[in-house]
N, C-alpha and C. Protein backbone atom coordinates (compact mmCIF):
# COMPACT_ATOMS: atom_id res chain seq x y z
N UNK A 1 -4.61 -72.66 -24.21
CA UNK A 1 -3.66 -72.64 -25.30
C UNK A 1 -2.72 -73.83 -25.12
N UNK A 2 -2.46 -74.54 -26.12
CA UNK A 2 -1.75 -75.97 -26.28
C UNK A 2 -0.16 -75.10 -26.58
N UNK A 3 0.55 -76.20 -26.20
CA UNK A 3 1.95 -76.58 -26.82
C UNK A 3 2.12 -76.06 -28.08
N UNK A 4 1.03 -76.35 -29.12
CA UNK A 4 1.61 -76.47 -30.78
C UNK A 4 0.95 -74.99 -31.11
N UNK A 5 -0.20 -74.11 -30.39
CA UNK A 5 -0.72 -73.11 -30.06
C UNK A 5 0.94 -72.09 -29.58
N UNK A 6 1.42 -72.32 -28.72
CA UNK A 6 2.83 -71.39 -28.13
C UNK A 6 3.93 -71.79 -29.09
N UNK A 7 3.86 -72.87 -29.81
CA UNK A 7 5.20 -72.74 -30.99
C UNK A 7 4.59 -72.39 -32.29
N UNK A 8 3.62 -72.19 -32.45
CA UNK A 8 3.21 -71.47 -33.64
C UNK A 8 3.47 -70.03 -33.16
N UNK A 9 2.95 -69.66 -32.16
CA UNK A 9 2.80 -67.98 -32.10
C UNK A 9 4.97 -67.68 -31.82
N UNK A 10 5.98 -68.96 -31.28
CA UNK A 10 7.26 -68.83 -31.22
C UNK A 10 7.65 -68.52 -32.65
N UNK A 11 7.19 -69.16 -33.48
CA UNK A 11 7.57 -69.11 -35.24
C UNK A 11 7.02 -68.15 -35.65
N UNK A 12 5.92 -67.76 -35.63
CA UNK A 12 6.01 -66.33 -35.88
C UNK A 12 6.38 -65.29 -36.10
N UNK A 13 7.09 -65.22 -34.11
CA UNK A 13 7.73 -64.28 -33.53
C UNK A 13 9.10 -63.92 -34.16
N UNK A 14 9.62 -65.35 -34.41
CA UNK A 14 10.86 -66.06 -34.86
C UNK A 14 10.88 -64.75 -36.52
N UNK A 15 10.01 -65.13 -36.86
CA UNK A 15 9.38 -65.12 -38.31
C UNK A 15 9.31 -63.45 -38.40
N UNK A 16 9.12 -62.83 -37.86
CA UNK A 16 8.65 -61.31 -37.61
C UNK A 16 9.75 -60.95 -37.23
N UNK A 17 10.48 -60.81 -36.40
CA UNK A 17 12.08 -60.92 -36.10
C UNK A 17 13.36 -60.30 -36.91
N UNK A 18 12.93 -61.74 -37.80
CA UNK A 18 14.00 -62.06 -38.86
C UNK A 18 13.80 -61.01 -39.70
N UNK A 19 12.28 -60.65 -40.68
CA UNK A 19 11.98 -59.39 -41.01
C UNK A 19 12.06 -58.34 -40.69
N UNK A 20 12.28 -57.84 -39.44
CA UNK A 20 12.58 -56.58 -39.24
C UNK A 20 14.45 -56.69 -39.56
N UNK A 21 15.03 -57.55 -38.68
CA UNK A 21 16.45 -56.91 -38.89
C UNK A 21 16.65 -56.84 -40.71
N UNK A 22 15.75 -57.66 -41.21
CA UNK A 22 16.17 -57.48 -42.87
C UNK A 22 15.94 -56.04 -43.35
N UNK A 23 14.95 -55.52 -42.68
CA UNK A 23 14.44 -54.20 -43.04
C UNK A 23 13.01 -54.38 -43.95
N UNK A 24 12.70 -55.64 -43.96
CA UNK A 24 11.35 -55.82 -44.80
C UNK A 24 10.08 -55.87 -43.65
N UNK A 25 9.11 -55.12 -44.33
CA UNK A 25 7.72 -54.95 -43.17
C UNK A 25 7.09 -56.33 -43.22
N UNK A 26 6.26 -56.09 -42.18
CA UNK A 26 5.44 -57.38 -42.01
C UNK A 26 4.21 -57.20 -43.36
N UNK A 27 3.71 -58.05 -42.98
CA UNK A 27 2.14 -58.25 -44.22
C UNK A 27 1.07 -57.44 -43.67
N UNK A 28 0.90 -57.54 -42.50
CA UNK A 28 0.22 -55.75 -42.74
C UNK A 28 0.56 -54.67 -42.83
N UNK A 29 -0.48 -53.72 -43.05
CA UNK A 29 0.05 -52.43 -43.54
C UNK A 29 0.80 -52.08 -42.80
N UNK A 30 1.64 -50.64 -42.94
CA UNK A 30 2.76 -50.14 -42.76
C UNK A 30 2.26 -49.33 -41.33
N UNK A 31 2.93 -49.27 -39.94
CA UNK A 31 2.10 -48.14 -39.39
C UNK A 31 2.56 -46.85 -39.25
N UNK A 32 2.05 -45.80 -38.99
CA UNK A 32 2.13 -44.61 -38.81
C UNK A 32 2.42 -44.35 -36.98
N UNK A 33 3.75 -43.30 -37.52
CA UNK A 33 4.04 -43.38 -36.18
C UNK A 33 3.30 -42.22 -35.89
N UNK A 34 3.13 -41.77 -34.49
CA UNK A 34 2.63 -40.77 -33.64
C UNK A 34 4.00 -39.45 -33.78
N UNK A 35 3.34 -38.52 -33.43
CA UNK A 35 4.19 -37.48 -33.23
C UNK A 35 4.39 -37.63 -32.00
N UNK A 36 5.98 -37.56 -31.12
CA UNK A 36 5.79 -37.05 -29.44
C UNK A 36 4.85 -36.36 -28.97
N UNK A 37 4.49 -36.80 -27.80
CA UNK A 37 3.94 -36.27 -26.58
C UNK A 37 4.30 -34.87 -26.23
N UNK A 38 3.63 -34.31 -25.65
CA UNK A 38 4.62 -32.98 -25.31
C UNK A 38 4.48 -33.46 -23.45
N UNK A 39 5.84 -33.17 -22.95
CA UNK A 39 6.07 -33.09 -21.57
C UNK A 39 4.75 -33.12 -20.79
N UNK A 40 4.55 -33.94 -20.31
CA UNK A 40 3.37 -33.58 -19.02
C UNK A 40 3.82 -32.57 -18.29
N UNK A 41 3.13 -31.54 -17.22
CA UNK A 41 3.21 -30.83 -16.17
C UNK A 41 3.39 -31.35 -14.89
N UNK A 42 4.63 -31.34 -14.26
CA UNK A 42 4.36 -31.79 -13.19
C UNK A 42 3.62 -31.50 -12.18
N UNK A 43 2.95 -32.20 -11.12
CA UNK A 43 1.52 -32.47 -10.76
C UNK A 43 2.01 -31.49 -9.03
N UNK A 44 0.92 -30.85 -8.85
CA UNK A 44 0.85 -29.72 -7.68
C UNK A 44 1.31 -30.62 -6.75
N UNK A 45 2.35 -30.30 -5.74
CA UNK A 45 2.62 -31.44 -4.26
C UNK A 45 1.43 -30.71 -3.47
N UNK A 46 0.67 -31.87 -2.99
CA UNK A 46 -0.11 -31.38 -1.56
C UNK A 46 0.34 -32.75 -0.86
N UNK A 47 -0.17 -31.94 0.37
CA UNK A 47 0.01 -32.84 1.83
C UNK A 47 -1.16 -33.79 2.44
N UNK A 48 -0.68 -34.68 2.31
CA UNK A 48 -1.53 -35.59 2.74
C UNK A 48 -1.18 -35.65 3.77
N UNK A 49 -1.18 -35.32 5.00
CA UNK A 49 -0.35 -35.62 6.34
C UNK A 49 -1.35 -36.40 7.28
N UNK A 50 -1.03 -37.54 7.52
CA UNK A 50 -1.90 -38.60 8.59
C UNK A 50 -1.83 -37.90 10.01
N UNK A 51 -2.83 -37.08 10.58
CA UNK A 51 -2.76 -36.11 11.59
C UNK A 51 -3.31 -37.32 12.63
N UNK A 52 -2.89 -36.94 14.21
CA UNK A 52 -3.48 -37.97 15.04
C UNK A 52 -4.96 -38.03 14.92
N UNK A 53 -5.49 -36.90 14.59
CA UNK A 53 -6.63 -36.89 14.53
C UNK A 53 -7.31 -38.17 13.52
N UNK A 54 -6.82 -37.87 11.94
CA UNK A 54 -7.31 -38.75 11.08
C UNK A 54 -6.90 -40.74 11.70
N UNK A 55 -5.44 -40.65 12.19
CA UNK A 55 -5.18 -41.78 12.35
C UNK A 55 -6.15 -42.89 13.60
N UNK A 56 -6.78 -41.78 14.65
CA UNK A 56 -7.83 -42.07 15.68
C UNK A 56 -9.19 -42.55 14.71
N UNK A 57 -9.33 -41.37 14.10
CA UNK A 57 -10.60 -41.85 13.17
C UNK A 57 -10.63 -43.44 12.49
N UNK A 58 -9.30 -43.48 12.06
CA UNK A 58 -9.28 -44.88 11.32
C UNK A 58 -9.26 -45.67 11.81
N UNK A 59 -8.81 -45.87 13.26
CA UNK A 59 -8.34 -46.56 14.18
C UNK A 59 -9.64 -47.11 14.78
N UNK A 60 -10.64 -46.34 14.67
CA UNK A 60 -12.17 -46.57 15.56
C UNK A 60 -13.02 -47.26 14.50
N UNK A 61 -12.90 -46.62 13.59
CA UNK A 61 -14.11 -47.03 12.19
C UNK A 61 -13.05 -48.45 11.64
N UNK A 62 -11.90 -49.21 12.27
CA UNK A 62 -11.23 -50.31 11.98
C UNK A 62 -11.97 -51.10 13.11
N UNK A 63 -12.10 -50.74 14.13
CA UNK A 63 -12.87 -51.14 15.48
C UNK A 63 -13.77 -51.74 15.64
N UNK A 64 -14.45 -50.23 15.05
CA UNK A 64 -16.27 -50.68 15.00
C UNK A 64 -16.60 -52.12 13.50
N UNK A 65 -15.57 -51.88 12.63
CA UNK A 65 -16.14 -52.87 10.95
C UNK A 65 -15.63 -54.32 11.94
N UNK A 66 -14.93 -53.98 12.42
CA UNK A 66 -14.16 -55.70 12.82
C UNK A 66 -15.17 -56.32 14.20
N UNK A 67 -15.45 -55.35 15.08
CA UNK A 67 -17.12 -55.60 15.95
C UNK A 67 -18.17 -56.46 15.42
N UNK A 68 -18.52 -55.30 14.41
CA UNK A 68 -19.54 -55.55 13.68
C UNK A 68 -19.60 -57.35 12.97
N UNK A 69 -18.21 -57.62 12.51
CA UNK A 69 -17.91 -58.47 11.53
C UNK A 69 -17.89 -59.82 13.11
N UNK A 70 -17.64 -59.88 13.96
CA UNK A 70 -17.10 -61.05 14.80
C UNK A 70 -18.63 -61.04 15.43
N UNK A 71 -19.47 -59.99 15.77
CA UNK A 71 -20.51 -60.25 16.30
C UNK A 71 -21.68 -61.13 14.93
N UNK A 72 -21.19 -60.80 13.66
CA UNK A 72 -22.44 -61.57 13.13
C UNK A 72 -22.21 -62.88 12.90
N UNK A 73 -20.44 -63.19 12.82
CA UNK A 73 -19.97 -64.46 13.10
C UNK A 73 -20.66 -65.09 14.29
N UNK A 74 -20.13 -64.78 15.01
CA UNK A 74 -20.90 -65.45 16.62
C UNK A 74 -22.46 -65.68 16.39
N UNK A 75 -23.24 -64.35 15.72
CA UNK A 75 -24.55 -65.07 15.75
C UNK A 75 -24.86 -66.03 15.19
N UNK A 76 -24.12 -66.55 13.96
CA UNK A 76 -24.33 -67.76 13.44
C UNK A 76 -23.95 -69.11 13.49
N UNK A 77 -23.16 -68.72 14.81
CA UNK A 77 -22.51 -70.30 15.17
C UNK A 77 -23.49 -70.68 16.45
């Protein structure tokens, strides 16, 4: 997008603007508003709790991918 591309779409804007505070619609049709939403439900709390257990797990399977990853390096040098 050019210069004369971003001050056309500025005049526009400019242009669309000015029409609303007048109270006159734009050139397309008119839109239809939505009715509100009704309240979402707020969402069940569970526990995610990082137990030593899970944090060991991650800790090894971080281990073994980064092994894995330096040994196929090395084979190719």
């Amino acid at each position: 997008m050019g210069i004369y591309d971003r001050d056309w779409y500025r005049e526009e804007y400019k242009e669309k603007e000015k029409r609303a505070q007048q109270g006159l619609t734009t050139r397309s049709a008119p839109t239809r508003t939505a009715p509100p939403a009704p309240p979402r439900p707020k969402a069940a709390i569970t526990k995610h709790a990082l137990t030593p257990v899970k944090i060991a797990a991650i800790a090894l399977a971080a281990g073994a991918v980064s092994y894995l990853v330096v040994s196929v390096i090395l084979d190719h040098i």
